[in-house]
N, C-alpha and C. Protein backbone atom coordinates (compact mmCIF):
# COMPACT_ATOMS: atom_id res chain seq x y z
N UNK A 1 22.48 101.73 5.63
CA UNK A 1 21.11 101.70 6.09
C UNK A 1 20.24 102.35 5.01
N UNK A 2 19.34 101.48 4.37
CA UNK A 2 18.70 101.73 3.39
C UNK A 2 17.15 102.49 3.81
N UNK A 3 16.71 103.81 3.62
CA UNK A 3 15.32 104.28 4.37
C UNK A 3 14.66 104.67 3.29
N UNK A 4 13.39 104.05 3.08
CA UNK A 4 12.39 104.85 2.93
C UNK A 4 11.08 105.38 2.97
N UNK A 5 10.46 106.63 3.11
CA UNK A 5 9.12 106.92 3.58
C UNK A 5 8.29 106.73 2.58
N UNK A 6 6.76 106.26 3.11
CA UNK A 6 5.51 106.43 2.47
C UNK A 6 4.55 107.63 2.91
N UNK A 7 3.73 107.93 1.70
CA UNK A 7 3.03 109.00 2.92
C UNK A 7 1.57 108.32 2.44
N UNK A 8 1.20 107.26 4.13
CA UNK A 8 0.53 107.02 4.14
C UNK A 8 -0.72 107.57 4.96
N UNK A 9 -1.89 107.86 5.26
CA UNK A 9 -2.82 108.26 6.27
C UNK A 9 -3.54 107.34 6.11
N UNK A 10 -3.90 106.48 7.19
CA UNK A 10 -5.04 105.37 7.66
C UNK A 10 -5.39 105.96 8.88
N UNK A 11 -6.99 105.79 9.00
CA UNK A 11 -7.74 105.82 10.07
C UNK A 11 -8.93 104.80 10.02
N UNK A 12 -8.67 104.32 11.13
CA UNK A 12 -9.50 102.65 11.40
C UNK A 12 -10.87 103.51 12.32
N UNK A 13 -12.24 103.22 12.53
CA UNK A 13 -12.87 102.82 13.31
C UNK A 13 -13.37 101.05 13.35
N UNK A 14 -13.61 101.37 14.64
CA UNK A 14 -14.80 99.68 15.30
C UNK A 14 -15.72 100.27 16.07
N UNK A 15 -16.84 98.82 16.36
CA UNK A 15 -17.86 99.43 17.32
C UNK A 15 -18.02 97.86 17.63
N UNK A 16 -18.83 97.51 18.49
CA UNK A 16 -19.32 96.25 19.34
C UNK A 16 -20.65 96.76 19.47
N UNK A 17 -21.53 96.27 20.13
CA UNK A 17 -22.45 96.16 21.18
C UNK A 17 -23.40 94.89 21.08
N UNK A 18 -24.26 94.71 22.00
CA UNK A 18 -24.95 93.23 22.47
C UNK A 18 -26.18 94.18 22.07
N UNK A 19 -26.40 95.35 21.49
CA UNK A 19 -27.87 96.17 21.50
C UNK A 19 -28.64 96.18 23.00
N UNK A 20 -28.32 96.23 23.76
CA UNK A 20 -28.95 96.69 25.07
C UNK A 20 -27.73 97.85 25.57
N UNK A 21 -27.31 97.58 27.05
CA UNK A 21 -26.79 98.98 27.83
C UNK A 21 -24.80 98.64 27.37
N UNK A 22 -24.71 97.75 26.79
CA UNK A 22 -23.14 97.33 26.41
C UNK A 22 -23.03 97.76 25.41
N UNK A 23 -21.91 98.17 24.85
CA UNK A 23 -21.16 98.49 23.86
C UNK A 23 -19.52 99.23 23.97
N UNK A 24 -19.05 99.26 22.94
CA UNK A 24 -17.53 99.25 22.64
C UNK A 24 -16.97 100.21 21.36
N UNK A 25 -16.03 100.65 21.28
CA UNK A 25 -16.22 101.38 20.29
C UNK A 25 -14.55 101.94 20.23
N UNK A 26 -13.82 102.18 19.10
CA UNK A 26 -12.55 103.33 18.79
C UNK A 26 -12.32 103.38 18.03
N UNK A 27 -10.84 104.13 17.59
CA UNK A 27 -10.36 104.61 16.74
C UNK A 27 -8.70 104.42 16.43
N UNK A 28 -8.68 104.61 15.30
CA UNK A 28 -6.93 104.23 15.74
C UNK A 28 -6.67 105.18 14.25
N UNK A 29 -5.54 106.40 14.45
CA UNK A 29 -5.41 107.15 13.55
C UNK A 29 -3.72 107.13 13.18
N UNK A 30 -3.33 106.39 12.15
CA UNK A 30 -1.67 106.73 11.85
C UNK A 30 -1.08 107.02 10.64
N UNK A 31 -0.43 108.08 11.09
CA UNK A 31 0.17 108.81 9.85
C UNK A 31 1.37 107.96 9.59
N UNK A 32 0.77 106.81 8.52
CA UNK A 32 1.98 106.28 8.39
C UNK A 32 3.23 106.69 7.45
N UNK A 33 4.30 106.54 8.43
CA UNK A 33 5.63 106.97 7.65
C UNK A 33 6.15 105.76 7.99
N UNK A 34 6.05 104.76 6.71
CA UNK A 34 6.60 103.46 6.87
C UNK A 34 7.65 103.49 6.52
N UNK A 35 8.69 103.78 7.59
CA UNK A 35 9.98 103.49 7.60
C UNK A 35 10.68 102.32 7.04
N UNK A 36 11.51 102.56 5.80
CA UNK A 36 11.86 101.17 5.82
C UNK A 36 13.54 101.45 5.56
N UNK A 37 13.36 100.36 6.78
CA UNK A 37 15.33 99.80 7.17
C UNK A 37 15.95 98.62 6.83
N UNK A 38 17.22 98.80 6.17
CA UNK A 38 17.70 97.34 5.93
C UNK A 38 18.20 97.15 7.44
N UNK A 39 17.62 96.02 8.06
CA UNK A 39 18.36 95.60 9.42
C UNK A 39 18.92 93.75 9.71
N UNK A 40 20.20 93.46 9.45
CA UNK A 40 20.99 92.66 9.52
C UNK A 40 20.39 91.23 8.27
N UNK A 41 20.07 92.27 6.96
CA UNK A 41 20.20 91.99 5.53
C UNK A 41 18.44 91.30 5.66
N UNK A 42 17.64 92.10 6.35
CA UNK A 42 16.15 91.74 6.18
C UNK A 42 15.36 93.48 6.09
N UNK A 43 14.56 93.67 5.59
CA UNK A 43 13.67 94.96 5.83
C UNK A 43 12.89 94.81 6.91
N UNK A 44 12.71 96.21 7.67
CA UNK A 44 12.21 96.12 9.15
C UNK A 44 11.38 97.66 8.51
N UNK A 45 10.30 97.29 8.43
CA UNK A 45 8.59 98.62 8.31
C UNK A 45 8.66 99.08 9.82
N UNK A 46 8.27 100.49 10.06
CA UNK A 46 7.59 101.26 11.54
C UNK A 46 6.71 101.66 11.28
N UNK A 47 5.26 101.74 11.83
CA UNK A 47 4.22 102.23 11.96
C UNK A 47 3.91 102.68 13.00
N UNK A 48 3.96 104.06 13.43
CA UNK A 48 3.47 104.98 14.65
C UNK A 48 2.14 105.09 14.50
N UNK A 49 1.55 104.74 15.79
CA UNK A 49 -0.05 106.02 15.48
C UNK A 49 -0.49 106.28 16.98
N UNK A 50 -1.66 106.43 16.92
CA UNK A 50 -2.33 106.77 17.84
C UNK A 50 -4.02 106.53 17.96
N UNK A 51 -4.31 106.20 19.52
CA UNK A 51 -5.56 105.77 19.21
C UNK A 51 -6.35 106.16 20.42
N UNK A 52 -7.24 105.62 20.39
CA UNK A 52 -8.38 106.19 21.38
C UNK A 52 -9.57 104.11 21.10
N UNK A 53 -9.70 103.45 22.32
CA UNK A 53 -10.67 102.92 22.81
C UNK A 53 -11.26 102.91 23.86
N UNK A 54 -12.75 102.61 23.58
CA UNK A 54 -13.68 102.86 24.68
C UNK A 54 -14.28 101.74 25.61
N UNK A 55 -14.63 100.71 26.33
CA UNK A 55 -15.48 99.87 26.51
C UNK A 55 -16.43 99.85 28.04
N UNK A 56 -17.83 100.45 27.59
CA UNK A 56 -18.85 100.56 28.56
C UNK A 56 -19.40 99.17 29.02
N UNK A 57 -19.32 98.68 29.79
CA UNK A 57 -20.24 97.62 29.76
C UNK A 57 -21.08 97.63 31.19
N UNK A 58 -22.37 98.27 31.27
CA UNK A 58 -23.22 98.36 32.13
C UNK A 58 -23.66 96.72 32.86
N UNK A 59 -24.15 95.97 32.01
CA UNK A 59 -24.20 94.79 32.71
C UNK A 59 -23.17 94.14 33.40
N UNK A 60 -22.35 94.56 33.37
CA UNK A 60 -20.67 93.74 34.14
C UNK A 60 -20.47 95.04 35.35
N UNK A 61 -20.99 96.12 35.18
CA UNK A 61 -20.76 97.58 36.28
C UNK A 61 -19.09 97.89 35.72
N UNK A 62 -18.67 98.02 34.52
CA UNK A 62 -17.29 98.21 33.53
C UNK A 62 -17.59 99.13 32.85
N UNK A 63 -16.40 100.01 33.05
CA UNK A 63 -16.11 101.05 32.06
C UNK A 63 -14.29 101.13 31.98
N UNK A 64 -14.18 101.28 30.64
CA UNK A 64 -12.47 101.46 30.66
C UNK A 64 -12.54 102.33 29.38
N UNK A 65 -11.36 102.47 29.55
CA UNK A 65 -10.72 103.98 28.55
C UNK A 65 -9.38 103.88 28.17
N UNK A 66 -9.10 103.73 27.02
CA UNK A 66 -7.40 103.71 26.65
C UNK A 66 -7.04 104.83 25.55
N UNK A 67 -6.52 106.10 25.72
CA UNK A 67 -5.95 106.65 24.76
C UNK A 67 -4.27 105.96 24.67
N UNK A 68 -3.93 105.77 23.56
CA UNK A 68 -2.70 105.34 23.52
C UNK A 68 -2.02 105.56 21.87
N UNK A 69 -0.56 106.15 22.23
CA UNK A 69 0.75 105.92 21.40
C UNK A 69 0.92 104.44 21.14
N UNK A 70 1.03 104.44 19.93
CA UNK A 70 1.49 102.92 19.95
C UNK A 70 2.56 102.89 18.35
N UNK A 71 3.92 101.95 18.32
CA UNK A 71 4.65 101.38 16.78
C UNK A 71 4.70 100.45 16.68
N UNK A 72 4.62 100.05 15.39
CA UNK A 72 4.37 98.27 14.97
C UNK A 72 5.84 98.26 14.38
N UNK A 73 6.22 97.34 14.53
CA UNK A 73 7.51 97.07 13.63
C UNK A 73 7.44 95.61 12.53
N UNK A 74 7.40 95.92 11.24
CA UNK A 74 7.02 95.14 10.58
C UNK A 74 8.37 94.50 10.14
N UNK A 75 8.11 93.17 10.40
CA UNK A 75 9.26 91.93 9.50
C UNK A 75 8.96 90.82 8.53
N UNK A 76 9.03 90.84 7.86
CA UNK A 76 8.61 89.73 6.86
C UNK A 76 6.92 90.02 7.19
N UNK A 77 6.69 88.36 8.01
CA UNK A 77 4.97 88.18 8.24
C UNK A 77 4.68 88.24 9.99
N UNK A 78 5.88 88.47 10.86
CA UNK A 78 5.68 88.99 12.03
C UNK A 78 5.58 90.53 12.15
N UNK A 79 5.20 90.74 13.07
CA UNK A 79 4.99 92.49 13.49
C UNK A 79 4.91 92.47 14.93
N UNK A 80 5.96 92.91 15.89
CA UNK A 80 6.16 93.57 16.94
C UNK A 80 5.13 94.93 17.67
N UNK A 81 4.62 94.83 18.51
CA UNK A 81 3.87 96.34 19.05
C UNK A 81 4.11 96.27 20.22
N UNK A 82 4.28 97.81 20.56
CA UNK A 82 5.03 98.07 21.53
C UNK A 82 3.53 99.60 22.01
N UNK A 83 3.22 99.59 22.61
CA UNK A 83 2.38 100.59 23.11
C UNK A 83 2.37 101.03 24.51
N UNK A 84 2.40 102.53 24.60
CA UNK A 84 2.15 103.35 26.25
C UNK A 84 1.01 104.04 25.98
N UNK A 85 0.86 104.09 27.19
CA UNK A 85 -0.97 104.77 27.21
C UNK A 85 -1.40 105.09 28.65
N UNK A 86 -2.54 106.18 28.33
CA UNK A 86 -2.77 106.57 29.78
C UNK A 86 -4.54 105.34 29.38
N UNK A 87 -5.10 105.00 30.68
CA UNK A 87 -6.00 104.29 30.71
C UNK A 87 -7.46 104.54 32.18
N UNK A 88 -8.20 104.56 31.93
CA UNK A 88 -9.29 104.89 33.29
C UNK A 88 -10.01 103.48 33.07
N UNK A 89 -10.20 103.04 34.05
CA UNK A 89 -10.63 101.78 34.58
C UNK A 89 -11.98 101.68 35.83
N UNK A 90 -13.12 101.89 35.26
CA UNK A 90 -13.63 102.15 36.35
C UNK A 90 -13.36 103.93 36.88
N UNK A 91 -13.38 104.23 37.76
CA UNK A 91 -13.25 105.06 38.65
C UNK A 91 -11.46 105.82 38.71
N UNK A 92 -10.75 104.33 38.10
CA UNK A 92 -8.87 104.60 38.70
C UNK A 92 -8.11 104.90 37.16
N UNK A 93 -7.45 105.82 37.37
CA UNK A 93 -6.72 106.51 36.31
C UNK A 93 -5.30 105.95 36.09
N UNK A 94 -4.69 105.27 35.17
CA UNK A 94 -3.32 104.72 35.25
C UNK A 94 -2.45 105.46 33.83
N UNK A 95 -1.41 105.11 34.36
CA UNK A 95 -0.52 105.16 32.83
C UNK A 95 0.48 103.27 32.54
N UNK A 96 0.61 102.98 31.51
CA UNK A 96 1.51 101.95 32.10
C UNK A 96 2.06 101.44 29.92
N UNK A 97 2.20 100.39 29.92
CA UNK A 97 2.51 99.79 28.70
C UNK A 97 2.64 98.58 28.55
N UNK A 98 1.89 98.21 26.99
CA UNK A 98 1.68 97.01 26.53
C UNK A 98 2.69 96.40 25.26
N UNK A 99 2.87 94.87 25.35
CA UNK A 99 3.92 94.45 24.10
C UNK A 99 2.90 93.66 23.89
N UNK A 100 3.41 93.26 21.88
CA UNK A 100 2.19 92.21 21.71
C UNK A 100 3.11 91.34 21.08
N UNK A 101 2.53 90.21 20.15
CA UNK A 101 3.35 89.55 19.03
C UNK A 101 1.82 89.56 18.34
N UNK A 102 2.00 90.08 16.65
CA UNK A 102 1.16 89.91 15.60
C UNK A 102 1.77 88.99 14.69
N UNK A 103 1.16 88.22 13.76
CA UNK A 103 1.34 87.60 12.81
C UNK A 103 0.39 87.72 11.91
N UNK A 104 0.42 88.37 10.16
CA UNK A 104 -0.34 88.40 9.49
C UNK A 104 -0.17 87.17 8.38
N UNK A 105 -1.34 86.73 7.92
CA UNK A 105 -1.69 85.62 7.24
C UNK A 105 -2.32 86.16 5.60
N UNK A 106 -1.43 85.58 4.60
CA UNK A 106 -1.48 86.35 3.13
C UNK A 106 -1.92 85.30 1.86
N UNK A 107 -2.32 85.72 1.34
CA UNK A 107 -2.67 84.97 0.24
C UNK A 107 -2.19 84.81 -1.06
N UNK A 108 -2.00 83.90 -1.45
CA UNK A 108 -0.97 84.17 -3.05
C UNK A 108 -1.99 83.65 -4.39
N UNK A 109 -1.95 84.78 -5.36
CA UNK A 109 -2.70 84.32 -6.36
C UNK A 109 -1.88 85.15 -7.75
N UNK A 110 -0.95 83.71 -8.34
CA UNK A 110 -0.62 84.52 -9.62
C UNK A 110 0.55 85.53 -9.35
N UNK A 111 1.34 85.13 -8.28
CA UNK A 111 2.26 86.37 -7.73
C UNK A 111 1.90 87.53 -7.04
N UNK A 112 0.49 87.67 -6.67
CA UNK A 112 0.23 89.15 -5.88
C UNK A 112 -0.12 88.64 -4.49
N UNK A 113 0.04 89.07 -3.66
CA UNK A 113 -0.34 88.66 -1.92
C UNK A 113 -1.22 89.38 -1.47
N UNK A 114 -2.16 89.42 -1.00
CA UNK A 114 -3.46 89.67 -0.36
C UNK A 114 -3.59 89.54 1.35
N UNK A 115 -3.38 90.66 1.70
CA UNK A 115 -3.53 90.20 2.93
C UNK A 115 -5.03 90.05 3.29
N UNK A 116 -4.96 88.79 4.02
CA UNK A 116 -6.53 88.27 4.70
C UNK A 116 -6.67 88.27 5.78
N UNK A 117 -5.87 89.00 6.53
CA UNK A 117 -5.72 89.12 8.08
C UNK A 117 -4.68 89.01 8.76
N UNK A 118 -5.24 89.12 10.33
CA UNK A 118 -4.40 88.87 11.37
C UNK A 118 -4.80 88.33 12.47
N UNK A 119 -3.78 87.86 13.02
CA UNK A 119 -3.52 87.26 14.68
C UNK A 119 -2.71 87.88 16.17
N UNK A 120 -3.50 87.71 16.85
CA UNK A 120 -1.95 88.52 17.98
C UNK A 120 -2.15 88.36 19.14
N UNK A 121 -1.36 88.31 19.84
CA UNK A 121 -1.77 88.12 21.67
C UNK A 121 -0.62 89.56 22.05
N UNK A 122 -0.83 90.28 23.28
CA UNK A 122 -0.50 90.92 24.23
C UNK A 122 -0.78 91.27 25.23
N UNK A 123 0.22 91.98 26.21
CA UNK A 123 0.21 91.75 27.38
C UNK A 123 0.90 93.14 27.94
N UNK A 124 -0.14 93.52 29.26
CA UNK A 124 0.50 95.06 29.68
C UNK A 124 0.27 95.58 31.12
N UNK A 125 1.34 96.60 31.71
CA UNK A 125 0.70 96.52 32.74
C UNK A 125 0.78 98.04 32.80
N UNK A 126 -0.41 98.66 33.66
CA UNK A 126 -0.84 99.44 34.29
C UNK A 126 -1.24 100.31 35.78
N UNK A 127 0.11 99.53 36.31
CA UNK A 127 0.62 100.40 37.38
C UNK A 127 -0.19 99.45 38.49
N UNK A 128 -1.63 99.56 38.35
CA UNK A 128 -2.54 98.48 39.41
C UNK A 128 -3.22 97.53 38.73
N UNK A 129 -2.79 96.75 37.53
CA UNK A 129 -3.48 95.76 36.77
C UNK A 129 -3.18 95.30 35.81
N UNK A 130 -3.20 94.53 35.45
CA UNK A 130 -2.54 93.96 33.89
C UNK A 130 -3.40 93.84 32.71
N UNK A 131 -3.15 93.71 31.74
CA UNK A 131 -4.37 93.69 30.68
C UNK A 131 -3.51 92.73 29.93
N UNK A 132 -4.51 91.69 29.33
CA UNK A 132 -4.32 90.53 28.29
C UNK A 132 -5.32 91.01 27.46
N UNK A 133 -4.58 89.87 25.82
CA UNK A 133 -5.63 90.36 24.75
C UNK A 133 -5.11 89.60 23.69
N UNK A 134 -5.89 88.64 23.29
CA UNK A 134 -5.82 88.02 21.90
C UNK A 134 -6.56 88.37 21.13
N UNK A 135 -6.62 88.16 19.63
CA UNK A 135 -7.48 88.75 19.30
C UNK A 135 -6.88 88.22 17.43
N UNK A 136 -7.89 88.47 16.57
CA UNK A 136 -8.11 87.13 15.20
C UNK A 136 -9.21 88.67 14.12
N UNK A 137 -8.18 89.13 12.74
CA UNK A 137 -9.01 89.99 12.68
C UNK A 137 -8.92 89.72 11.00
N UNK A 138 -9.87 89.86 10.51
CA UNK A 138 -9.97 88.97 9.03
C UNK A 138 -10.54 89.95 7.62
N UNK A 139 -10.34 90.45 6.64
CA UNK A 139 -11.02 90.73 5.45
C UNK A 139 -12.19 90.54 5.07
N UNK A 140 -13.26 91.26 5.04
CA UNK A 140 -14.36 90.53 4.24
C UNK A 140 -14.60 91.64 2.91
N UNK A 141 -13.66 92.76 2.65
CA UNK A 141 -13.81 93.45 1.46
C UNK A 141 -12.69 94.35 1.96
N UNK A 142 -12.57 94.84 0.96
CA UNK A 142 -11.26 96.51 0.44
C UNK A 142 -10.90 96.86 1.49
N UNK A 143 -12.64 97.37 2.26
CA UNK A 143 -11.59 98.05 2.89
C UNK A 143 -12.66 97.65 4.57
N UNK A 144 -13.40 96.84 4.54
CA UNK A 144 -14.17 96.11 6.12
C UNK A 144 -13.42 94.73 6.18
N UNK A 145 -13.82 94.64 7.80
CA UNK A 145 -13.07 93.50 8.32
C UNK A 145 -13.42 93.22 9.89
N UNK A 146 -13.53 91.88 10.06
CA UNK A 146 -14.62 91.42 11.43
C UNK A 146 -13.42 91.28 11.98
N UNK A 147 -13.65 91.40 13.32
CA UNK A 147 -12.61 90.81 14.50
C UNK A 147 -13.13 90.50 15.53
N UNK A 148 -12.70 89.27 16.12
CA UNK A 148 -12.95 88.64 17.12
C UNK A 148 -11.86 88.96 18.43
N UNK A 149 -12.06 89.39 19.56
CA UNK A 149 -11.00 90.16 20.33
C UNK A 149 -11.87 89.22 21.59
N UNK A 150 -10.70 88.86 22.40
CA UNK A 150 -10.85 88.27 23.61
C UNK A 150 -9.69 89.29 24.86
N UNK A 151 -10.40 89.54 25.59
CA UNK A 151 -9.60 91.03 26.88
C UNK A 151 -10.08 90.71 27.40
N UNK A 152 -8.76 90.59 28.62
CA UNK A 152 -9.04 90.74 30.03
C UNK A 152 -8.39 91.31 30.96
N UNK A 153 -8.81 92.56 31.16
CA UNK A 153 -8.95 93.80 32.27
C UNK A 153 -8.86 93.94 33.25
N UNK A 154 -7.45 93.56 34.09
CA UNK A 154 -8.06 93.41 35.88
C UNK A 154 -8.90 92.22 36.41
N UNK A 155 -9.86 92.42 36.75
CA UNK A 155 -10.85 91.16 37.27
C UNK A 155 -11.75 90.37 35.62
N UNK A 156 -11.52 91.64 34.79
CA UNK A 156 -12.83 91.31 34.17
C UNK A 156 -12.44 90.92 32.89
N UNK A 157 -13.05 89.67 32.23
CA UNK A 157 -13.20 89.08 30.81
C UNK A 157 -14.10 89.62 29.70
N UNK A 158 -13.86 89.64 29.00
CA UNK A 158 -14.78 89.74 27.85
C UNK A 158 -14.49 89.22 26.15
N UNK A 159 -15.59 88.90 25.94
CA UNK A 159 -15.31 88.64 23.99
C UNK A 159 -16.01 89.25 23.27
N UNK A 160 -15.39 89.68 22.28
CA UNK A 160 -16.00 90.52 21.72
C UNK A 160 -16.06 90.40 20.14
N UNK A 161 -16.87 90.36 19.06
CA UNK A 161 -17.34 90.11 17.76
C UNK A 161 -17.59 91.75 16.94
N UNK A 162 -17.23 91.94 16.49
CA UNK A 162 -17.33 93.54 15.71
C UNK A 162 -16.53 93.58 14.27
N UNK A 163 -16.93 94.94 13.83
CA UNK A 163 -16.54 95.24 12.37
C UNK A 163 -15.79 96.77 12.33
N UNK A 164 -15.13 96.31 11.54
CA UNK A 164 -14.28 97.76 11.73
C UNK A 164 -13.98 98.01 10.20
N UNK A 165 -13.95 99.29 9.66
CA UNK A 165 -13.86 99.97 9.09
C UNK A 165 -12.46 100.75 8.31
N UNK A 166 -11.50 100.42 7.58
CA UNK A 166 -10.13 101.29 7.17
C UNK A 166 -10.53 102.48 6.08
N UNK A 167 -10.27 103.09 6.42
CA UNK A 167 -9.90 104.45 5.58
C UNK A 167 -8.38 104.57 5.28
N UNK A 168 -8.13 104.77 4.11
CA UNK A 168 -6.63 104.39 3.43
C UNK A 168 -6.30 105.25 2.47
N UNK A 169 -5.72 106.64 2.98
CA UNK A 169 -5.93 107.16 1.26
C UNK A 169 -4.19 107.40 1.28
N UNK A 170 -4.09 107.23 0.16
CA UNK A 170 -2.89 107.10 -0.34
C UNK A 170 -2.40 108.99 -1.18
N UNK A 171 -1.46 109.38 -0.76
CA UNK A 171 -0.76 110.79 -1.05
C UNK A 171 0.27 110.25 -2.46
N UNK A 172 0.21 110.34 -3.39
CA UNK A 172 1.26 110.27 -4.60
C UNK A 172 1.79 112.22 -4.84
């Protein structure tokens, strides 16, 4: 079993809003220690972190809350996520957990790969509700990137258009 660590620190923000009483907003902070394993003669990456999202939405009478643990397990151009989390919904307080399937989409120029994004659907439940979520999230420089996120919460739908932000600093 072949391992080894990076010492990476990334911290992502996003935000949403329609500019009236809606808006959306988090964070996702991981100290990445990208594990890397030889597993049955392929490399398998782990990414732990942790995060915090918010989504108010006054015109719908919605509010939700997700702090959550979450690891990605990276393979080739699939990535596995596996996340538990406590969540407030409205008024009701849950704990429960979500699986996803990601697929990132790369670019080749001259031998170097570029990643230009991602794709992913998941699915979770929360003790009194389930949560769905696709969602399409793309490059437009170094280090910004738009995403289009489609969730749905219990009774309630939403889509959502926003920009999010990576912070990436690299420890040598």
């Amino acid at each position: 079993m072949l391992m080894r660590i990076s010492d990476n620190f990334i911290y992502k923000i996003n935000a949403q809003t329609n500019f009236d009483a809606d808006y959306s907003f988090g964070t996702e902070l991981a100290l990445n220690w990208m594990r890397q394993i030889r597993l049955f003669n392929r490399m398998l990456w782990i990414r732990p972190s942790i995060g915090f999202q918010q989504y108010n939405l006054s015109s719908q009478n919605f509010f939700h809350r997700d702090i959550y643990l979450s690891s990605v397990f990276y393979m080739q151009h699939t990535e596995l996520l596996f996340k538990t989390g406590y969540q407030v919904l409205n008024d009701v307080n849950n704990l429960g957990a979500t699986v996803g399937l990601q697929r990132r989409f790369l670019y080749s120029l001259h031998s170097n790969m570029f990643l230009i994004g991602y794709y992913g659907v998941s699915v979770g439940y929360y003790f009194d509700y389930f949560t769905y979520s696709a969602y399409f999230q793309g490059r437009i420089s170094r280090n910004v990137y738009y995403q289009l996120t489609y969730d749905r919460i219990n009774n309630h739908d939403f889509f959502n258009v926003g920009l999010s932000y990576l912070f990436n600093r690299r420890r040598r």
